[in-house]
Protein backbone atom coordinates (compact mmCIF):
# COMPACT_ATOMS: atom_id res chain seq x y z
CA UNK A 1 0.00 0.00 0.00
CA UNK A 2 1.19 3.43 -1.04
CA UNK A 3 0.74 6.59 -0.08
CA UNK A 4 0.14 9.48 -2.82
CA UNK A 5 -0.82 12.97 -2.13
CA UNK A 6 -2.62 14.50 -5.27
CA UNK A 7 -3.25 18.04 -5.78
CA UNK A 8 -5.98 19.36 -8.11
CA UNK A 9 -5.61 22.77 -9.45
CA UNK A 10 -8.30 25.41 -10.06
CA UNK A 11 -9.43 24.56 -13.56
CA UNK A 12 -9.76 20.38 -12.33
CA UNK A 13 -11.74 22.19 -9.77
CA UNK A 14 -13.64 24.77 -11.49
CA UNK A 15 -17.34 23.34 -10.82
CA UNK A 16 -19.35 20.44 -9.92
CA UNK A 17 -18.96 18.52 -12.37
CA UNK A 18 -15.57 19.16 -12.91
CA UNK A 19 -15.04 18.20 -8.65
CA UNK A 20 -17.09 14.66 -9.39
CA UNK A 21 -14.22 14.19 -11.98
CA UNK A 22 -11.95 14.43 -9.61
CA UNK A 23 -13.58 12.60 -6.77
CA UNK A 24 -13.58 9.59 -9.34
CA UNK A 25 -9.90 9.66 -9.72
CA UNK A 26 -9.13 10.31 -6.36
CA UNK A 27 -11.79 7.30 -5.68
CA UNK A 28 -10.08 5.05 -8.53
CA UNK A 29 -6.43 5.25 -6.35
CA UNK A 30 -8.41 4.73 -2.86
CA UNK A 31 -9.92 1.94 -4.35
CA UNK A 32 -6.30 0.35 -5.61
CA UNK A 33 -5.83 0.02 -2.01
CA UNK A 34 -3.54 3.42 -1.54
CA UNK A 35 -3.90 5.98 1.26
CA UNK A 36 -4.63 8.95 -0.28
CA UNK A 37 -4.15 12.58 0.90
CA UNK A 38 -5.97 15.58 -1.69
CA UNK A 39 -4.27 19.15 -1.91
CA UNK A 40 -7.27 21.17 -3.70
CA UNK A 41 -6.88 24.95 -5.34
CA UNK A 42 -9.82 27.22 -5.00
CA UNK A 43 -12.66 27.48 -8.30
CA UNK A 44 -10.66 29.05 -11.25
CA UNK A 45 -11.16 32.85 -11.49
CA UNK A 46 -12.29 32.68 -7.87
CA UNK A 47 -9.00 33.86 -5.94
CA UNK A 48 -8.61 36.77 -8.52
CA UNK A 49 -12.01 37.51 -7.60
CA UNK A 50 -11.48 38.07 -3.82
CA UNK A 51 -8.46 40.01 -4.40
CA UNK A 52 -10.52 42.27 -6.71
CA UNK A 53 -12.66 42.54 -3.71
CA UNK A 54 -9.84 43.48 -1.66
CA UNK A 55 -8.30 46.12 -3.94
CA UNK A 56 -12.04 47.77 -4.01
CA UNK A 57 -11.81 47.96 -0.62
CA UNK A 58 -8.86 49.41 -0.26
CA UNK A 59 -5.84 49.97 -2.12
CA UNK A 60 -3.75 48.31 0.10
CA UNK A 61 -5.36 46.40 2.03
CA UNK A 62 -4.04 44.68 5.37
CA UNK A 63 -2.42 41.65 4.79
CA UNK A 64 -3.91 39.83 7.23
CA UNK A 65 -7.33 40.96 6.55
CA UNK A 66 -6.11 40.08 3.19
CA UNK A 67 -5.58 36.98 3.26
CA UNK A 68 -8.86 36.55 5.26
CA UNK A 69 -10.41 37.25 2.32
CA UNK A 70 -8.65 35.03 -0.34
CA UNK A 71 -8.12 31.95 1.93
CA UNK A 72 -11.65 31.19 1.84
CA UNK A 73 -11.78 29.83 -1.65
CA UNK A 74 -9.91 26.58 -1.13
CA UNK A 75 -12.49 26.42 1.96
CA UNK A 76 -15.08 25.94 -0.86
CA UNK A 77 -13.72 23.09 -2.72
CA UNK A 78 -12.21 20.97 0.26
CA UNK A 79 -16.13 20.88 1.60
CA UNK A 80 -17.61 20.07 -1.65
CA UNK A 81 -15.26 17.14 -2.78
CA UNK A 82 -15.83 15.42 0.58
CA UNK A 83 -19.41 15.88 0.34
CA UNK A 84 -18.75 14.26 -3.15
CA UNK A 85 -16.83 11.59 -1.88
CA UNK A 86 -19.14 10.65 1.11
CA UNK A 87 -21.93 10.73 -1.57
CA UNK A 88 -20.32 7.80 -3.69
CA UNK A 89 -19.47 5.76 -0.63
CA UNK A 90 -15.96 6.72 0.22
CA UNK A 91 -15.24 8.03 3.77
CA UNK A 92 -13.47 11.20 3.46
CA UNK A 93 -12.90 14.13 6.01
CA UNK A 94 -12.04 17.53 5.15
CA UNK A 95 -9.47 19.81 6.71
CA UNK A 96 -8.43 23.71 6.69
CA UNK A 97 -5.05 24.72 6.91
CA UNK A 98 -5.19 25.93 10.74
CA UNK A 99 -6.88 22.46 11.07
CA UNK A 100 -4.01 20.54 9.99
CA UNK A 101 -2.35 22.23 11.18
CA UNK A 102 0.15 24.23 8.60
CA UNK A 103 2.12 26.69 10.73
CA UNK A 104 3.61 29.45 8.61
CA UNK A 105 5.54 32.76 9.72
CA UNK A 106 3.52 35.94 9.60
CA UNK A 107 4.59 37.02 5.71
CA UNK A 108 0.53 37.63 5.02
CA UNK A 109 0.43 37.11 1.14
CA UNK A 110 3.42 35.02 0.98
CA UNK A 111 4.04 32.86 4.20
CA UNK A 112 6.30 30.34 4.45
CA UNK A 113 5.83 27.20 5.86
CA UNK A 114 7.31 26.13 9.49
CA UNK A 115 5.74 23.12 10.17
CA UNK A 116 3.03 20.51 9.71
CA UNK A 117 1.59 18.28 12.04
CA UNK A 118 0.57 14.79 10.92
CA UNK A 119 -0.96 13.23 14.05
CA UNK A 120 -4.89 13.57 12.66
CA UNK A 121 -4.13 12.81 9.02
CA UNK A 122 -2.29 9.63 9.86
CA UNK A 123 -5.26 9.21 12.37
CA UNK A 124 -7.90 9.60 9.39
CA UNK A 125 -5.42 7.49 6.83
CA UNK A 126 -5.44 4.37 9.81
CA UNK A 127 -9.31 4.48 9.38
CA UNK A 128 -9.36 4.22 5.49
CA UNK A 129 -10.15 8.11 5.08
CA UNK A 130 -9.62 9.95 2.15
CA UNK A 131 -7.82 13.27 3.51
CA UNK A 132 -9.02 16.29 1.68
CA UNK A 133 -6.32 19.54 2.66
CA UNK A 134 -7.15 22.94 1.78
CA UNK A 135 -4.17 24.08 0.00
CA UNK A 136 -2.35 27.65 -0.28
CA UNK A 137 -3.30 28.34 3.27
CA UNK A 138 -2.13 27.82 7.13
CA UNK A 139 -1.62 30.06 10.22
CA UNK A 140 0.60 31.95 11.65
CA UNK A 141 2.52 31.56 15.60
CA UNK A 142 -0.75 33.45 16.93
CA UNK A 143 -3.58 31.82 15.41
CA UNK A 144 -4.06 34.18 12.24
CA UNK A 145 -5.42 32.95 8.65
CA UNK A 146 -2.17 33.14 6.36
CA UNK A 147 -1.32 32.33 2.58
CA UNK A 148 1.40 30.94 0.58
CA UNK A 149 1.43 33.17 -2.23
CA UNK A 150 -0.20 32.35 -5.57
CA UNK A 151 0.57 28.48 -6.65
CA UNK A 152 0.61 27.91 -3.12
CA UNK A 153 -1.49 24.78 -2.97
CA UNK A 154 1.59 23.18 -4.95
CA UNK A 155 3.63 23.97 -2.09
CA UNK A 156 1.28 22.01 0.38
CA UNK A 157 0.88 19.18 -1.84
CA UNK A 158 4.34 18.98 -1.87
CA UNK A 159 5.16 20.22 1.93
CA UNK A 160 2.59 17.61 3.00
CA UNK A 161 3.86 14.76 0.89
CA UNK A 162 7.72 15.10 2.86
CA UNK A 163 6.12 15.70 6.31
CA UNK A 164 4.24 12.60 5.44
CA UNK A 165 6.31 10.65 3.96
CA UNK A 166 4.59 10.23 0.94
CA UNK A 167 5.61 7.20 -1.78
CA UNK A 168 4.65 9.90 -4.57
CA UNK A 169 3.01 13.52 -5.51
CA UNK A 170 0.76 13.76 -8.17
CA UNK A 171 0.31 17.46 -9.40
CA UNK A 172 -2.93 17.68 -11.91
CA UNK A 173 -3.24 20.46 -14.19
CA UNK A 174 -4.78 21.24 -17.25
CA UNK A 175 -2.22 20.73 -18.87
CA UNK A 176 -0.11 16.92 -19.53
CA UNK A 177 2.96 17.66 -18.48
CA UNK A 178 6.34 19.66 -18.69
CA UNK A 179 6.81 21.37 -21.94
CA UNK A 180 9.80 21.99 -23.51
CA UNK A 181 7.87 25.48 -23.84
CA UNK A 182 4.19 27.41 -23.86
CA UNK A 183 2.20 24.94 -26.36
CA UNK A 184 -0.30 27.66 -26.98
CA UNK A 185 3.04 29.90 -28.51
CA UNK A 186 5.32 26.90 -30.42
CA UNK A 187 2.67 24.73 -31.61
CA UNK A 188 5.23 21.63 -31.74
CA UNK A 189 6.38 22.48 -28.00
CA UNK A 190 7.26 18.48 -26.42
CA UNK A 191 6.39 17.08 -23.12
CA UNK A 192 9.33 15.81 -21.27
CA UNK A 193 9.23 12.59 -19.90
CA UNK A 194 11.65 13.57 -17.31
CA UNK A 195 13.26 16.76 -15.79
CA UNK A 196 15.72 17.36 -12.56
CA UNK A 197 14.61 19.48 -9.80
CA UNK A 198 17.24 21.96 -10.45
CA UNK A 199 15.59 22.45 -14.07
CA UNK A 200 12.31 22.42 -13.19
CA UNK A 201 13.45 24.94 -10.10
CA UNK A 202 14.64 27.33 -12.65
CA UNK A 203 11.50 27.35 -15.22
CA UNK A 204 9.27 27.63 -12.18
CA UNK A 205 10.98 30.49 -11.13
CA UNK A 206 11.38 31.85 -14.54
CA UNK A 207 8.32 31.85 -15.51
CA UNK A 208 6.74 28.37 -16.07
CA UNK A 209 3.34 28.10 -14.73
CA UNK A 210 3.25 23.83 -14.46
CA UNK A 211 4.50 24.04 -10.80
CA UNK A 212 5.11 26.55 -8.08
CA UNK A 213 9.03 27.87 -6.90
CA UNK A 214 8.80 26.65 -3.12
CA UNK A 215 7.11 23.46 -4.06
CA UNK A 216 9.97 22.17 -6.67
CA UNK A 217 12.27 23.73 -3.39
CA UNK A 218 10.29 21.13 -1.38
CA UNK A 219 10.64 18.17 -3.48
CA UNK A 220 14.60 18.93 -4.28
CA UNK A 221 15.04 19.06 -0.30
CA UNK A 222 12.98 15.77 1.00
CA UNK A 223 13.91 14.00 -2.59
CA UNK A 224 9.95 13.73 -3.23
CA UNK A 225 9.18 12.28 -6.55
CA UNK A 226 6.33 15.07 -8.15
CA UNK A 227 4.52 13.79 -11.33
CA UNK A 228 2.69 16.33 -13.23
CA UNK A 229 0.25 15.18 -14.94
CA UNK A 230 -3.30 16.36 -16.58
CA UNK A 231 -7.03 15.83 -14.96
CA UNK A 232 -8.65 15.60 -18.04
CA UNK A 233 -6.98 12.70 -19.67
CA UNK A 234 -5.20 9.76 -18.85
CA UNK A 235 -1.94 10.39 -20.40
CA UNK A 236 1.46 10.36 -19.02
CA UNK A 237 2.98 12.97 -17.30
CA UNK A 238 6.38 14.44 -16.61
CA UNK A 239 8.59 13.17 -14.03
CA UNK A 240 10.03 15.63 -11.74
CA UNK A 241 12.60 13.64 -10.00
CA UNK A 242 17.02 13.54 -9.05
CA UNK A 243 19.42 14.61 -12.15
CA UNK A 244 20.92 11.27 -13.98
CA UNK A 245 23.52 11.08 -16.69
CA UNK A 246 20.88 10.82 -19.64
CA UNK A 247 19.27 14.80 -18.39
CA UNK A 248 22.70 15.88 -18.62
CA UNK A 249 23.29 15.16 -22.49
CA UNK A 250 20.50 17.39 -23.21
CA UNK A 251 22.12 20.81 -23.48
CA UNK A 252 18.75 23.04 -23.47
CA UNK A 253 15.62 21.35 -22.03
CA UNK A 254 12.92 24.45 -22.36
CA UNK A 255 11.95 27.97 -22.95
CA UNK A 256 10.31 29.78 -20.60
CA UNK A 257 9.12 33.21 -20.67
CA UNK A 258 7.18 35.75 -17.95
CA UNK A 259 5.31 38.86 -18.69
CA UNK A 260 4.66 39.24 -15.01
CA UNK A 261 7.50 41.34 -13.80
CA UNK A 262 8.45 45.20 -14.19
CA UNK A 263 11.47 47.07 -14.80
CA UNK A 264 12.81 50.02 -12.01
CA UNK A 265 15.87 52.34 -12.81
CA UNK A 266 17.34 54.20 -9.96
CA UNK A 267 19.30 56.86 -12.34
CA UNK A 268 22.67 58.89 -11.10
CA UNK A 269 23.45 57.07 -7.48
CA UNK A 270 26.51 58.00 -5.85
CA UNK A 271 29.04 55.13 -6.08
CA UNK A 272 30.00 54.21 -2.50
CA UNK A 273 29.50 51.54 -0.13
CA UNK A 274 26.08 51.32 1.52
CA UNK A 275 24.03 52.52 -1.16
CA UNK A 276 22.54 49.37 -2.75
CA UNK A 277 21.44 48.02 0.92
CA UNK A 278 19.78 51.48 1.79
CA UNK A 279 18.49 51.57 -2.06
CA UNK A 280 16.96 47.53 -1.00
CA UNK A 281 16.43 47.38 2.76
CA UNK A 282 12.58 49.01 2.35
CA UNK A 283 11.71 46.88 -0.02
CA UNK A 284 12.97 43.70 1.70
CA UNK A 285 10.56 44.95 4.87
CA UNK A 286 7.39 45.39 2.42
CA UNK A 287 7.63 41.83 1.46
CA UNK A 288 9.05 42.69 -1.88
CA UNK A 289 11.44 40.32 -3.98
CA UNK A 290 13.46 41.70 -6.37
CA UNK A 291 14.57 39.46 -9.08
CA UNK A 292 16.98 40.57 -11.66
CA UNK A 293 19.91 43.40 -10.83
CA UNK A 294 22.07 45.25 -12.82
CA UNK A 295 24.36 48.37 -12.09
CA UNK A 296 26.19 50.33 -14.45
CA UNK A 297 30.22 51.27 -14.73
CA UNK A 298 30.55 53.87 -12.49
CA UNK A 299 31.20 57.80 -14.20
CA UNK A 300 32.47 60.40 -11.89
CA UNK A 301 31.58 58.66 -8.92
CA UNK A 302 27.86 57.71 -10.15
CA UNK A 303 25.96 54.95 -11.26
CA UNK A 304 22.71 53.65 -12.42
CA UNK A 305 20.86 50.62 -10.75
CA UNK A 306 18.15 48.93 -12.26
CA UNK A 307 15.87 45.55 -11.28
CA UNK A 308 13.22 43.68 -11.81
CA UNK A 309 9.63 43.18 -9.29
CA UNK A 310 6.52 41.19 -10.00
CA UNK A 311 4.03 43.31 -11.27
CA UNK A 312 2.09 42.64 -8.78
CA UNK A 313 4.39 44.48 -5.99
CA UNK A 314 5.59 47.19 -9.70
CA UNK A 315 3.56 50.08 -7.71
CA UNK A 316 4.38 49.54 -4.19
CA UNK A 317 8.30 48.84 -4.82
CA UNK A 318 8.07 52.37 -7.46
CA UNK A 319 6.13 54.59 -5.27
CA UNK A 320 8.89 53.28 -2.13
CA UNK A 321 11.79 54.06 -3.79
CA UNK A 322 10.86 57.44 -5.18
CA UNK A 323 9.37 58.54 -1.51
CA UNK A 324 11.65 57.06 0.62
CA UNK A 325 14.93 55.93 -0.80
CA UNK A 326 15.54 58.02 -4.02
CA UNK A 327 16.18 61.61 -2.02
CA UNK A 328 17.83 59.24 1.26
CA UNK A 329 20.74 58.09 -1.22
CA UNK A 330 20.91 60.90 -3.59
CA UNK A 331 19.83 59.55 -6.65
CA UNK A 332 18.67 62.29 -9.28
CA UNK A 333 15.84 60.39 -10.95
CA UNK A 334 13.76 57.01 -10.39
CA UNK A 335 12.55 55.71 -13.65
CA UNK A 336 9.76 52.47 -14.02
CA UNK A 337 8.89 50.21 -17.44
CA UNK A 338 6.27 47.46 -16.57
CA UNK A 339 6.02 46.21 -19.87
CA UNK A 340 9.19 44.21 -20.16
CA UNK A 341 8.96 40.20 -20.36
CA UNK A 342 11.73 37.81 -19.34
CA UNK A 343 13.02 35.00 -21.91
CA UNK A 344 14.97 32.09 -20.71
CA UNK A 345 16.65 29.15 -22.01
CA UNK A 346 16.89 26.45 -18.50
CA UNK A 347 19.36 22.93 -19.43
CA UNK A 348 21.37 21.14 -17.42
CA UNK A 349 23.58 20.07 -20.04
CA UNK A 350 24.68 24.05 -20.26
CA UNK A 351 27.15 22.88 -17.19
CA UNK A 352 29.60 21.55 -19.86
CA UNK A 353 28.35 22.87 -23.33
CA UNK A 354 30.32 26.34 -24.50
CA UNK A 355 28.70 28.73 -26.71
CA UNK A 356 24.84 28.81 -25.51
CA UNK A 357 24.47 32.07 -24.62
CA UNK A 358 26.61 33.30 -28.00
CA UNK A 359 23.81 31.66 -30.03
CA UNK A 360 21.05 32.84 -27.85
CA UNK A 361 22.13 36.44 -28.03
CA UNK A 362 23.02 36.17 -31.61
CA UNK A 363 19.33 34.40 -32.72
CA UNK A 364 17.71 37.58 -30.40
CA UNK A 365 19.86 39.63 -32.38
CA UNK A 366 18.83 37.85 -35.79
CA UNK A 367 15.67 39.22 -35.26
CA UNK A 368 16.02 43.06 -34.07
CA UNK A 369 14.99 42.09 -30.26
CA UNK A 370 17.31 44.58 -27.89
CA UNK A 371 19.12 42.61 -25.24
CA UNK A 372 17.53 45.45 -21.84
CA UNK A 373 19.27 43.24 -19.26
CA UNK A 374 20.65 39.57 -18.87
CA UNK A 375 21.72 36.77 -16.15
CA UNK A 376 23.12 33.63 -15.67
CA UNK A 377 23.54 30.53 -13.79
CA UNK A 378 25.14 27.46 -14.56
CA UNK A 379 21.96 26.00 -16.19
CA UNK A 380 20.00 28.93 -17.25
CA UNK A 381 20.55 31.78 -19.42
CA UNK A 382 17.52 34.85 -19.27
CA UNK A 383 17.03 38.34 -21.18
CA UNK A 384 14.96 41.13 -20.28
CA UNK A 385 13.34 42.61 -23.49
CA UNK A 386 10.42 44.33 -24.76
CA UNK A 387 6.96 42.62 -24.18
CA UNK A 388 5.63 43.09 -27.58
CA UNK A 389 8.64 40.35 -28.98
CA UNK A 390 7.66 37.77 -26.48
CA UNK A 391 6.37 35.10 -28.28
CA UNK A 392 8.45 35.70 -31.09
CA UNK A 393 11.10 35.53 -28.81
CA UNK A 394 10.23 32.04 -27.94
CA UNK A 395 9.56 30.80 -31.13
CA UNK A 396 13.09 31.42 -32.79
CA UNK A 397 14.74 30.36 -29.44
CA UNK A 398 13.03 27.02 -29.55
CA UNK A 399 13.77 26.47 -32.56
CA UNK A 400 17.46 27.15 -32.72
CA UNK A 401 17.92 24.84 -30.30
CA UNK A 402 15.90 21.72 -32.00
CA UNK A 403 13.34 21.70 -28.79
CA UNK A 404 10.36 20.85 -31.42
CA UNK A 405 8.84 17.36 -32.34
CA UNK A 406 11.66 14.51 -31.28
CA UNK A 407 14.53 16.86 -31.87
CA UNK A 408 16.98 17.71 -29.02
CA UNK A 409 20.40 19.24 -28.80
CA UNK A 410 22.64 16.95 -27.11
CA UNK A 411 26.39 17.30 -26.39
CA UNK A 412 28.74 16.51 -28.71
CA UNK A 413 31.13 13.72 -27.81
C-alpha cells in the first residue's frame, strides 16, 4: 500500500462537475488500495475575484485581513469534494489549513511554511479516510489565517507529501505535463518525460506556470518524486525527479518566458559603499522580492541601478523608492517600465556545453529584439526585453535549439 498525495488545481476544480471528476480519480487510487491525501486549489477565477474585492476595498489592504479574504476559496472546494466523496461511498474528512495544522511565519500574502503536524491525518489514513487539505493556506505563531502566495497549494501538496512521507506527488493540471515550452506559442512544444529538480526549479521560477518555486524547493530538499500530470486525460505525465547522466546530455531542455514582472531604474546614485542596501532594505521589509539586478560602470563617482519586481508588488516597490529611498541616497531620478517580459533558455547540459548564450544572443539579435538586461547561472541563461517580442522571442529560441517534435540538442562527444 502506497501513499500518494494528489493536488488538483483550479481549472480540475472549477465546478461540480468538474469536482465529481476528480472525486472519481481520487476514488479510482483509494480503491487500488492506496492511502490517499488531496491538496485542492480554490474554483478558477475565484482567488482573482477576492483580491478584486480586496483592492475595491482598499488599495492596500491589510495583509492579514487580506488573506482573510482570499483563503476562503480553497475552503469551498475541500467541503464540496468530501461531500462528493461521502456521496459515492468513500469516507473522506475535510481539513483547513489551521486544522491541519500548517504553521507558517507571519509574511501575510506570501508565508512560508514552518511546520506541519501529521498526528490527525495519519489518524484519518489508519481508518481508510480519504484526507481532503485545503491548499495555499495555514496560520501563523498566533492563530491568524495566512497564505502561501499564488501556486501555493503546490507547495502544500508537496510540503505535506515530505512531512508525510509520501511514496509519490501527483500534481494535476490542465495541462499533460512539462513542456519543452508554452504549447499555446510553439505549436510543436514536447512534453518531457523527465526533468531534474534543479531544471524544473529554474523554469518555475522563470516563468513556467506547471508548478510553483517553493514546491519544486520542497521536493529537491525531501527528494519527493512530483509527477505532473493532466485531470482531463489519462496520459502520461512528466517526471520531476534527481538529475541522472541521460538529463545531462540534453544541453537546453525548455523555454520559458514571464510577462509578469516590471522594470525600475534608480538613475545617477553616488558610487559608495552602503548605497545598494539602503536603495533595497525598504523593499525587503514590504515583502518585496526583487529578481533581476544590474548596475552600471561607475562615471564620476555615479551609477545607475536597475531591477526587476513582480508586477504585482511594480507600484508599491516604485512609489517606495521614489518617496523614501531616491532623495535618502541621492539619486537624481527614479525611472519604471512594466512592460518588459523575461526569456529564458533552462538545461542542465549548459554545465559543460560552450557557446549557448553566443547563439542565444546572436538568434535575439537575428531578429532586431534589444538585449535590456541579462543573467546567468550554470543552467540557465535569461534576457529582459520588450513585451511586444515575447512570443516571437520564444519561437526562434526554440527552434534554434531543435526543442520541437523529437529533436533535441545533445552534447557533442
Amino acid at each position: 500500500m502506497a501513499l500518494i498525495v494528489q493536488k488538483y488545481g483550479g481549472t480540475s476544480v472549477g465546478n461540480i462537475e468538474r469536482i465529481r471528476n476528480v472525486a472519481r480519480r481520487v476514488g479510482k487510487t483509494s480503491g487500488a488500495g492506496n492511502q490517499v491525501v488531496v491538496v485542492l486549489s480554490a474554483m478558477s477565477g475565484e482567488t482573482n475575484k477576492l483580491v478584486g474585492l480586496t483592492q475595491e476595498a482598499a488599495e492596500f489592504p491589510l495583509g492579514r485581513e487580506y488573506d482573510v479574504v482570499i483563503s476562503t476559496g480553497e475552503q469551498v472546494t475541500v467541503g464540496l469534494l468530501a461531500i462528493i466523496l461521502n456521496e459515492m461511498g468513500y469516507r473522506a474528512k475535510s481539513f483547513l489549513g489551521h486544522q491541519v495544522p500548517i504553521v507558517t511565519d507571519s509574511q501575510f500574502g506570501s508565508a512560508r511554511i514552518e511546520s506541519i503536524g501529521t498526528d490527525k491525518m495519519a489518524e484519518e489514513l489508519k481508518k481508510g479516510s480519504i484526507v481532503v487539505v485545503a491548499g495555499f493556506q495555514g496560520m501563523d505563531g498566533q492563530g491568524n489565517i495566512t497564505t502561501l502566495g499564488r501556486g501555493g497549494s503546490d507547495t502544500t501538496a508537496v510540503a505535506l507529501a515530505a512531512a508525510l512521507k509520501a511514496d509519490l506527488c501527483e500534481i494535476y493540471t490542465d495541462v499533460e505535463g512539462v513542456y519543452t515550452t508554452d504549447p499555446n506559442i510553439c505549436s510543436d512544444a514536447r512534453k518531457l518525460k523527465k526533468v531534474s529538480y534543479d531544471e524544473m526549479l529554474e523554469m518555475a521560477s522563470l516563468g513556467a506556470k506547471v508548478l510553483q518555486t517553493r514546491s519544486v524547493e520542497f521536493a529537491k530538499k525531501y527528494e519527493i518524486p512530483v509527477m505532473v500530470r493532466s485531470s482531463f486525460t489519462d496520459a502520461e505525465g512528466t517526471l520531476v525527479c534527481k538529475e541522472d547522466s541521460e538529463m545531462e546530455k540534453v544541453v537546453v531542455s525548455g523555454i520559458t518566458y514571464n510577462k509578469s514582472e516590471a522594470k525600475i531604474s534608480v538613475l545617477r546614485v553616488p558610487d559608495r559603499p552602503g548605497i545598494a542596501a539602503k536603495l533595497f532594505r525598504p523593499l525587503t521589509e514590504d515583502g518585496i522580492n526583487v529578481d533581476m539586478i544590474v548596475q552600471n560602470i561607475s562615471h564620476d563617482a555615479h551609477t545607475d541601478l536597475t531591477f526587476t519586481v513582480s508586477n504585482s508588488d511594480y507600484k508599491k516597490a516604485l512609489k517606495l523608492i521614489k518617496e523614501k529611498t531616491a532623495a535618502e541616497i541621492g539619486a537624481e531620478e527614479v525611472v519604471g517600465d512594466p512592460n518588459i517580459a523575461k526569456v529564458s533558455i533552462v538545461g542542465a547540459g549548459m554545465r559543460s556545453h560552450a557557446g549557448i548564450a553566443s547563439q542565444m544572443f546572436e538568434v535575439l539579435a537575428k531578429e532586431g529584439i534589444n538585449i535590456q538586461m541579462i543573467s546567468t547561472s550554470e543552467i540557465k541563461i535569461s534576457c529582459v526585453i520588450d513585451v511586444k517580442y515575447t512570443e516571437l522571442a520564444v519561437r526562434v529560441l526554440h527552434e534554434s535549439f531543435g526543442l520541437g517534435n523529437n529533436e533535441v540538442v545533445e552534447e557533442k562527444e
